[in-house]
Protein backbone atom coordinates (compact mmCIF):
# COMPACT_ATOMS: atom_id res chain seq x y z
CA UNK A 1 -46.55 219.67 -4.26
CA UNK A 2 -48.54 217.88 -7.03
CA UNK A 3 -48.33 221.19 -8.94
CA UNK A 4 -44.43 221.33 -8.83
CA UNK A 5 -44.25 217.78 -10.26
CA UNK A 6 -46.84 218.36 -13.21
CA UNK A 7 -44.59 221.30 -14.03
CA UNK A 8 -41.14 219.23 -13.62
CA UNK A 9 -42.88 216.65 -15.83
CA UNK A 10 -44.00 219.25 -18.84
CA UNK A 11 -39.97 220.38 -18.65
CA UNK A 12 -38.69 217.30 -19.72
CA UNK A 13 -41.55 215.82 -22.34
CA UNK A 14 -41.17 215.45 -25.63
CA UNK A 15 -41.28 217.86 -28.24
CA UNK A 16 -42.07 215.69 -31.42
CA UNK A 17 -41.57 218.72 -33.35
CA UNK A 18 -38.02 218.92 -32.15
CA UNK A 19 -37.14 215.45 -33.57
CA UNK A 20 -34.98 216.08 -36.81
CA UNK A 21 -35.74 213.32 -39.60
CA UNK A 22 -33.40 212.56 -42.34
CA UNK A 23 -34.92 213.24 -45.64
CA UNK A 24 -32.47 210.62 -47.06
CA UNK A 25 -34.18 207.09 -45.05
CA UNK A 26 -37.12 207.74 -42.65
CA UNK A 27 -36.26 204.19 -40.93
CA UNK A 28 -33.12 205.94 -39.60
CA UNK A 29 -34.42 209.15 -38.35
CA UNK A 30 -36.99 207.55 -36.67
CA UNK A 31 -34.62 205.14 -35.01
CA UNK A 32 -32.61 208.18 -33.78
CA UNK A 33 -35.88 209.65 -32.65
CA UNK A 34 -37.18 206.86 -30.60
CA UNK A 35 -33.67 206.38 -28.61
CA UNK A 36 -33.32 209.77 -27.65
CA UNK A 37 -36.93 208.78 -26.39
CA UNK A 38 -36.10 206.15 -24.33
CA UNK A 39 -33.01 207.82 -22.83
CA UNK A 40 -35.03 210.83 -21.84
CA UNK A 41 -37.80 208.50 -20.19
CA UNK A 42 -35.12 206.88 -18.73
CA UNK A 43 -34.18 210.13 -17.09
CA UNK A 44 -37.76 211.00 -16.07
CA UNK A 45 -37.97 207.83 -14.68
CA UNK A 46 -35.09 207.83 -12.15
CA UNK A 47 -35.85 211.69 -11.42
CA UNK A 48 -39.64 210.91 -10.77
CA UNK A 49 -38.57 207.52 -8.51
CA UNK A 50 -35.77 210.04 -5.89
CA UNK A 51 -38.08 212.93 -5.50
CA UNK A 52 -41.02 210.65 -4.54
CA UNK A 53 -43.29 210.95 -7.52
CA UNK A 54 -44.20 206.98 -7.48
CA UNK A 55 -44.37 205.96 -4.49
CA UNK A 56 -44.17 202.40 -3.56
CA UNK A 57 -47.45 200.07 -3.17
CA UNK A 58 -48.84 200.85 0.47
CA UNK A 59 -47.06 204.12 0.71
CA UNK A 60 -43.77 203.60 2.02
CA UNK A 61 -40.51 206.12 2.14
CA UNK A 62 -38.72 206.13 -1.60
CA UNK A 63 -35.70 203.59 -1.65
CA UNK A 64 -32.65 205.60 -0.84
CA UNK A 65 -30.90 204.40 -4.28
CA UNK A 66 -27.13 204.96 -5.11
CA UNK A 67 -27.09 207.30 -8.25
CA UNK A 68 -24.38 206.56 -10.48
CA UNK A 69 -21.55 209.73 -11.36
CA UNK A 70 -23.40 210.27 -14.70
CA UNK A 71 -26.66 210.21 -13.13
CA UNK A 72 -26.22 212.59 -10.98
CA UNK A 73 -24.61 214.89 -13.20
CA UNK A 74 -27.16 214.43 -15.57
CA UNK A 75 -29.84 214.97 -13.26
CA UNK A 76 -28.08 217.46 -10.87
CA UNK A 77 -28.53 215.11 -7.56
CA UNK A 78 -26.63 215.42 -4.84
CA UNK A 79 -27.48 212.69 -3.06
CA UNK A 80 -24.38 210.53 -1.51
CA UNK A 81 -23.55 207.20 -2.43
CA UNK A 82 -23.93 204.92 0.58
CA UNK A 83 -20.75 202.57 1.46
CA UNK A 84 -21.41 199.19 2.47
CA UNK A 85 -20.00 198.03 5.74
CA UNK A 86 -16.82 195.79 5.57
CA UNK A 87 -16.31 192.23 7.34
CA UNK A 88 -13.91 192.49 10.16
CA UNK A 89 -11.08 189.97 9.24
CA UNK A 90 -10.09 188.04 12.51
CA UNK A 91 -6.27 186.82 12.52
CA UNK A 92 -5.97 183.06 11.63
CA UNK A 93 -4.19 180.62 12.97
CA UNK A 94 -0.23 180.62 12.81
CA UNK A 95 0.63 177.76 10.35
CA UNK A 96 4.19 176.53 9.90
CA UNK A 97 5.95 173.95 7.33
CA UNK A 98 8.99 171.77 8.03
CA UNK A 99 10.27 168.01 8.22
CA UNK A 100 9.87 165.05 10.30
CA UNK A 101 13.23 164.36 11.79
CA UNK A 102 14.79 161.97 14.73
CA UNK A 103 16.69 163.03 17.57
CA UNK A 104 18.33 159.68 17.78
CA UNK A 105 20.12 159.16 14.51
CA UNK A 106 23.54 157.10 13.81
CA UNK A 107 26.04 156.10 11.30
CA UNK A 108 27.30 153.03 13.06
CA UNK A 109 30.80 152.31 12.73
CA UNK A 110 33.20 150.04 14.28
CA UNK A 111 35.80 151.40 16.58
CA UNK A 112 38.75 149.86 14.51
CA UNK A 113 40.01 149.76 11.12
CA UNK A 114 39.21 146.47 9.51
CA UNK A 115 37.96 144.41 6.66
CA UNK A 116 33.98 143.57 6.70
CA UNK A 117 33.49 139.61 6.86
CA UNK A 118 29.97 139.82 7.38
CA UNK A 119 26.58 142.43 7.55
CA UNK A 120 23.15 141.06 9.14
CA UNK A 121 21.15 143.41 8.37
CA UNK A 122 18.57 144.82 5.67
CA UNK A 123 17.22 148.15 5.03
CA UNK A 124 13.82 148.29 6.91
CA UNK A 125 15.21 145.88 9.40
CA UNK A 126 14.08 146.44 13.46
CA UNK A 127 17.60 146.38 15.90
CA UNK A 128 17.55 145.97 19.28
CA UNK A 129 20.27 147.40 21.43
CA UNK A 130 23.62 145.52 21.53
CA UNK A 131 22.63 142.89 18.35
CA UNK A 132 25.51 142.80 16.56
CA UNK A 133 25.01 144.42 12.88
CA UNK A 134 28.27 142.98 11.01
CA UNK A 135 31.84 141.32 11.65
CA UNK A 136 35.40 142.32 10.82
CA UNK A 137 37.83 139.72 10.03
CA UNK A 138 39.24 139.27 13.75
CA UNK A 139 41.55 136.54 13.01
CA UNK A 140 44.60 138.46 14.09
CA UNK A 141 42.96 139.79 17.01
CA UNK A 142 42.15 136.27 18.10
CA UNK A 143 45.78 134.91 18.17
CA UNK A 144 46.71 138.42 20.17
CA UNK A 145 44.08 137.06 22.82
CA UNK A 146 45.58 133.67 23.04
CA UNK A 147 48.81 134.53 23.44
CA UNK A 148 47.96 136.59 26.04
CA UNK A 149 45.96 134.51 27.82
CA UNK A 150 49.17 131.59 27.52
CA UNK A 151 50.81 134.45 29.56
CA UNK A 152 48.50 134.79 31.96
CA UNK A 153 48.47 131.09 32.53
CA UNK A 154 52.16 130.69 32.97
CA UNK A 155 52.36 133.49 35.58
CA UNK A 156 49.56 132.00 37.35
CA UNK A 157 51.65 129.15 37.96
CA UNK A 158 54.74 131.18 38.61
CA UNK A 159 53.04 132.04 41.50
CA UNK A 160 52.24 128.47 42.22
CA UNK A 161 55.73 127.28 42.30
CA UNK A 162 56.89 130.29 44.17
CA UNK A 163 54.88 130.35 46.85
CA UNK A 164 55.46 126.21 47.46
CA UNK A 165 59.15 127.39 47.31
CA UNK A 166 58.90 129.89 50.15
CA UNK A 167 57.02 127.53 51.90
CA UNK A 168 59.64 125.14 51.94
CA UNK A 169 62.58 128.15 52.36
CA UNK A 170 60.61 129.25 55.47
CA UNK A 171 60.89 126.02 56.95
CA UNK A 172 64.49 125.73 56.21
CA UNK A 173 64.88 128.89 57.89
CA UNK A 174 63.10 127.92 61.03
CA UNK A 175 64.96 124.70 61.51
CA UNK A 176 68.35 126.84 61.29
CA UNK A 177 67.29 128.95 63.18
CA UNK A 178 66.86 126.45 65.89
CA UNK A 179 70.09 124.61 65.17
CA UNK A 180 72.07 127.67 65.75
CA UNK A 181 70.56 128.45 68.91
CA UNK A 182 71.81 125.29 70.07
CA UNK A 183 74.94 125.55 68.17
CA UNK A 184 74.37 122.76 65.43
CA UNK A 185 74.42 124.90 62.90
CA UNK A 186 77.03 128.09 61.70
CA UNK A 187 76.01 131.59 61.54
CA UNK A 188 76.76 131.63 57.38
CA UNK A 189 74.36 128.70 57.34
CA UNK A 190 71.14 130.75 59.38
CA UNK A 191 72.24 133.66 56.71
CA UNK A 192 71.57 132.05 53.75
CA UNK A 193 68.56 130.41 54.81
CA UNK A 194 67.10 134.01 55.75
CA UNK A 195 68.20 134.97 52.56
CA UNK A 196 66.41 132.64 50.09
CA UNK A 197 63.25 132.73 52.07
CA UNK A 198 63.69 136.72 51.15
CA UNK A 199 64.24 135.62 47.83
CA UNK A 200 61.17 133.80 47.22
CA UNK A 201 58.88 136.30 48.92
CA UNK A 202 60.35 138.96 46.27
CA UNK A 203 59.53 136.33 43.74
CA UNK A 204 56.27 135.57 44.83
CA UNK A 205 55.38 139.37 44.85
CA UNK A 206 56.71 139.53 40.90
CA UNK A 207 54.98 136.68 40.00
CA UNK A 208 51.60 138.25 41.41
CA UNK A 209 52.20 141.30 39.46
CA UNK A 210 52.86 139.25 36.35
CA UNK A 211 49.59 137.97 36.41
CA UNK A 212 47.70 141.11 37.04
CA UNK A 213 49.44 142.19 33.72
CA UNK A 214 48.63 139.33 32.12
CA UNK A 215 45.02 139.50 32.94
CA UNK A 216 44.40 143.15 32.22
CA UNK A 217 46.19 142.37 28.62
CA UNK A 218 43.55 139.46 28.32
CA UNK A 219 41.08 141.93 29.05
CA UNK A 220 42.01 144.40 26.62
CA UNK A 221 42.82 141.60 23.65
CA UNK A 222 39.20 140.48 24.62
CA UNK A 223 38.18 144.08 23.66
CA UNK A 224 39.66 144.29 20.71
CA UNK A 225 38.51 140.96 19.74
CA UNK A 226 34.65 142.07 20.62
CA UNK A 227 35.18 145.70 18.29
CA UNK A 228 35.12 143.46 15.56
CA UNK A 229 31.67 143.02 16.32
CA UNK A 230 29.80 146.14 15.22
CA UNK A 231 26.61 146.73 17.32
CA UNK A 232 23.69 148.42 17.19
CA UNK A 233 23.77 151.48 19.86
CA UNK A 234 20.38 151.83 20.67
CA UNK A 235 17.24 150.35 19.81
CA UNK A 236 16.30 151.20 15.85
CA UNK A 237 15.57 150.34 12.48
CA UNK A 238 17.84 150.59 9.84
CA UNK A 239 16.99 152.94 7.20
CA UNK A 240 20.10 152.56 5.15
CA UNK A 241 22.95 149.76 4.38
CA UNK A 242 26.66 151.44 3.88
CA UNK A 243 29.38 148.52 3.46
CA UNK A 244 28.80 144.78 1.95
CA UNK A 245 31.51 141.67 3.00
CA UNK A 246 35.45 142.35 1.64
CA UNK A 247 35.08 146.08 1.77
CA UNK A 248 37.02 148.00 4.38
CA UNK A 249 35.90 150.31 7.09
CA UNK A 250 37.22 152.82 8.87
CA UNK A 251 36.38 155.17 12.40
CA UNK A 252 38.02 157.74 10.06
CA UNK A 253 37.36 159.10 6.62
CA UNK A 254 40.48 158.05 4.29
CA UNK A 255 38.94 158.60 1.13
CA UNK A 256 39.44 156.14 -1.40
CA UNK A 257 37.32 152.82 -1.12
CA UNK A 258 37.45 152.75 2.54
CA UNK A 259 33.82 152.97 4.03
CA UNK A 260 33.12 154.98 7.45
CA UNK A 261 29.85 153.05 8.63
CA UNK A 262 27.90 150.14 8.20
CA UNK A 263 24.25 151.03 8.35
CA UNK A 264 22.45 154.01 9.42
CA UNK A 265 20.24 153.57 12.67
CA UNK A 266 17.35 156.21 13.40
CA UNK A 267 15.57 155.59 16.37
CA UNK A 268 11.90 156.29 15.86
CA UNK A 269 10.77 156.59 19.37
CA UNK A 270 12.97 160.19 18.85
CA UNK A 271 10.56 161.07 15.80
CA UNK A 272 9.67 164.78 16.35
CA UNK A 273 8.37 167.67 13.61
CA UNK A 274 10.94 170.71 13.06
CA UNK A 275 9.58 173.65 11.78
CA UNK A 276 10.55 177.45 10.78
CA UNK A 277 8.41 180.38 11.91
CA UNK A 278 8.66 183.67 10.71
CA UNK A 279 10.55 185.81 13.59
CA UNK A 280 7.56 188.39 13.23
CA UNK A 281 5.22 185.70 14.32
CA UNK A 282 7.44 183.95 17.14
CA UNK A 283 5.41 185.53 19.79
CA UNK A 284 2.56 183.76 19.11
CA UNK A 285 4.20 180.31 20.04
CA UNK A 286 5.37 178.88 23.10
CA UNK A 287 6.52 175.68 25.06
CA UNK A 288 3.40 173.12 24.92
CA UNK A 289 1.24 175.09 23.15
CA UNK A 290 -0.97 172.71 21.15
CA UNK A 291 -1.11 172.62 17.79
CA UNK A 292 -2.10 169.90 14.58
CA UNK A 293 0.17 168.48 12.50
CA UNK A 294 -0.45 167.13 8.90
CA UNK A 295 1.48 165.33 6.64
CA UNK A 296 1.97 165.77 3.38
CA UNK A 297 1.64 162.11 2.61
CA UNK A 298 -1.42 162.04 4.97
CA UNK A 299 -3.31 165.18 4.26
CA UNK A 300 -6.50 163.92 6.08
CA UNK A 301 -4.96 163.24 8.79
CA UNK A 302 -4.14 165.76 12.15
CA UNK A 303 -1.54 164.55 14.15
CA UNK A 304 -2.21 165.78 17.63
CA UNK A 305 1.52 167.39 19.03
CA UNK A 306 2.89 170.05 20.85
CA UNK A 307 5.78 172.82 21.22
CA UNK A 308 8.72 170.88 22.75
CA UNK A 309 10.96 174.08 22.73
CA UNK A 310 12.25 177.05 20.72
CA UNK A 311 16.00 177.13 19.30
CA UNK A 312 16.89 180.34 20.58
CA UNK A 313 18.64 181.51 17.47
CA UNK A 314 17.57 182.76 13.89
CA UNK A 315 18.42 182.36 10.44
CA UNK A 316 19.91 185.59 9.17
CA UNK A 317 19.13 184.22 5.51
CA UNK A 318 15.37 183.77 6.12
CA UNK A 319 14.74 185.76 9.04
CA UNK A 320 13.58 182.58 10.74
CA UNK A 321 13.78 180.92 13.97
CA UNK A 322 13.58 176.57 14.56
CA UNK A 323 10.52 175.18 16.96
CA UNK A 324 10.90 171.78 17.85
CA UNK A 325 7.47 170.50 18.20
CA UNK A 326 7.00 166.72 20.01
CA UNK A 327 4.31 164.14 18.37
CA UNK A 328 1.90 163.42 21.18
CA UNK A 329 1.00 159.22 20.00
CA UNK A 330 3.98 157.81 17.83
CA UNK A 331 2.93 156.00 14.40
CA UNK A 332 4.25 153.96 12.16
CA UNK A 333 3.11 156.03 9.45
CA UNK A 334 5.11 159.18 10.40
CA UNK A 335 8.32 158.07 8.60
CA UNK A 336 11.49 160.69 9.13
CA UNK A 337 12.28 163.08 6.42
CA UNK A 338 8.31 163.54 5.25
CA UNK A 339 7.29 167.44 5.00
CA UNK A 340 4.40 168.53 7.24
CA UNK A 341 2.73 171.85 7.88
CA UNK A 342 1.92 173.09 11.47
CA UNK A 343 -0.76 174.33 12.60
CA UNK A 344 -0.11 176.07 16.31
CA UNK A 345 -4.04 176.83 18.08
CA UNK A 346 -4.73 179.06 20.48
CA UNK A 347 -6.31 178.52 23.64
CA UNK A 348 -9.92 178.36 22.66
CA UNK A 349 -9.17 175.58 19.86
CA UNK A 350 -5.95 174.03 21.95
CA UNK A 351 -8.45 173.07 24.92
């Protein structure tokens, strides 16, 4: 063994002999001389270090180096070039973007056609359900209702008179009645007694009818009157103002000047995150699944929330599908429109 190395060792010294010098500069030849030096050293080195010629302090195995292509090749070693292992990469969790947006949303409008006399609220501004939001100019409306309630009032007392008339007619009929049993009074006479009493009662019946008319058109003029009053539908807070006093409104779009709602209401109890998922990874969410929310605005901040249901439709565009996803504790800060990103756990991190 030691005998094979002393005669791999005499192969590869130096001949100093060999080394050509330049006749021209002896600076350069021996520069050329002393790097072929080194690079053969070099050699001697690695080849003495694989085959175990130095071992290491307290006489351990050789390191199983890596030799490089030109290495080897120089060298002639065959020795394979280890691979180190590589990290299994575990799948993340699915993440999602998409908008705040309310279920409860409104353009309120009134029900009629009419000129704005008055708005009472302000952008920002908290409604309660039923508070009345603006006026229309309801002066005709107003006379409509009085009128009709003068009608009402005179067939009420139609009815009045007409029923102290039959009272009266019906005692005019009895006492004929009795005077032409005992022949005091003519047959013609008991007739036309019968007959007004008959009268009346048909009177009486008309009048009745008139006011039930006259009170269901007081009811409806009182309707009209109140849709000049545009309220709020639900509890909200108004997050835009459409029409100012003078302008008109309208239930329908007429184009022109003519506005089609006063304010915008959004109800933020109905606050909720709306996200798209890729349609590959819609698998990997379901109804109440937990996941974290963060807002753009907030970034810091995970909003606790869940899957409230899957649109069961895609987007053919962006291959796509909608997840509704409810907010668990409502905030003031979550504000409708803001973008968010979604992050859906699984069941280790969702608890």
């Amino acid at each position: 063994m030691q005998r094979d190395k002393a005669e791999l060792l005499r192969s590869i010294a130096i001949d100093r002999a060999a080394v050509p010098v330049s006749s021209g500069g002896g600076g350069r030849g021996l520069a050329l001389g002393l790097g072929a030096g080194v690079a053969v050293v070099a050699i001697a080195a690695a080849v003495a270090w694989s085959t175990g010629l130095f071992n290491r302090p307290g006489g351990g195995d050789p390191p199983q180096a890596a030799a490089t292509p030109a290495l080897a090749a120089s060298t002639g070693l065959t020795q394979p070039v280890s691979a180190s292992p590589v990290a299994q990469v575990r799948g993340g969790s699915l993440i999602a973007s998409g908008y705040v947006v309310a279920r409860r949303v409104a353009t309120v409008s009134a029900d009629i056609t009419g000129r704005v006399q008055e708005v009472m609220v302000q952008e920002g501004m908290l409604v309660q359900k039923g508070q009345v939001l603006a006026t229309l100019d309801d002066v005709l409306a107003r006379n409509d209702l009085d009128l009709a309630r003068a009608r009402q009032a005179s067939a009420e007392a139609a009815v009045v008179a007409n029923q102290a008339d039959l009272v009266d007619a019906e005692k005019t009929l009895e006492r004929t009645r009795a005077l032409t049993g005992n022949h005091f009074s003519s047959e013609a006479d008991l007739i036309k007694a019968d007959s007004r009493a008959a009268s009346l009662r048909a009177q009486l019946v008309k009048s009745k009818a008139d006011v039930n008319a006259a009170r269901v058109t007081v009811a409806y003029d009182t309707e009209m009157v109140n849709r000049h009053l545009v309220r709020a539908p639900f509890t909200g807070v108004v997050t835009e103002k459409n029409a100012q006093p003078g302008e008109i409104i309208s239930p329908l779009s007429s184009g022109g000047f003519t506005r089609t709602g006063v304010c915008t209401l959004v109800d933020m109890d109905s606050l909720e995150f709306e996200v798209e998922v890729n349609e590959a990874n819609i698998a990997r969410v379901r109804p109440g699944q937990k996941v974290e929310a963060t807002l753009d605005a907030y970034p810091d901040w995970k909003v606790p929330a869940s899957v409230l249901a899957i649109i069961p439709t895609a987007s053919r565009e962006k291959a796509t599908i909608k997840v509704r996803v409810a907010i668990a504790a409502k905030d003031p800060r979550i504000l409708p429109n803001m973008a968010a990103k979604v992050t859906f756990l699984d069941d280790q991190k969702g608890g």
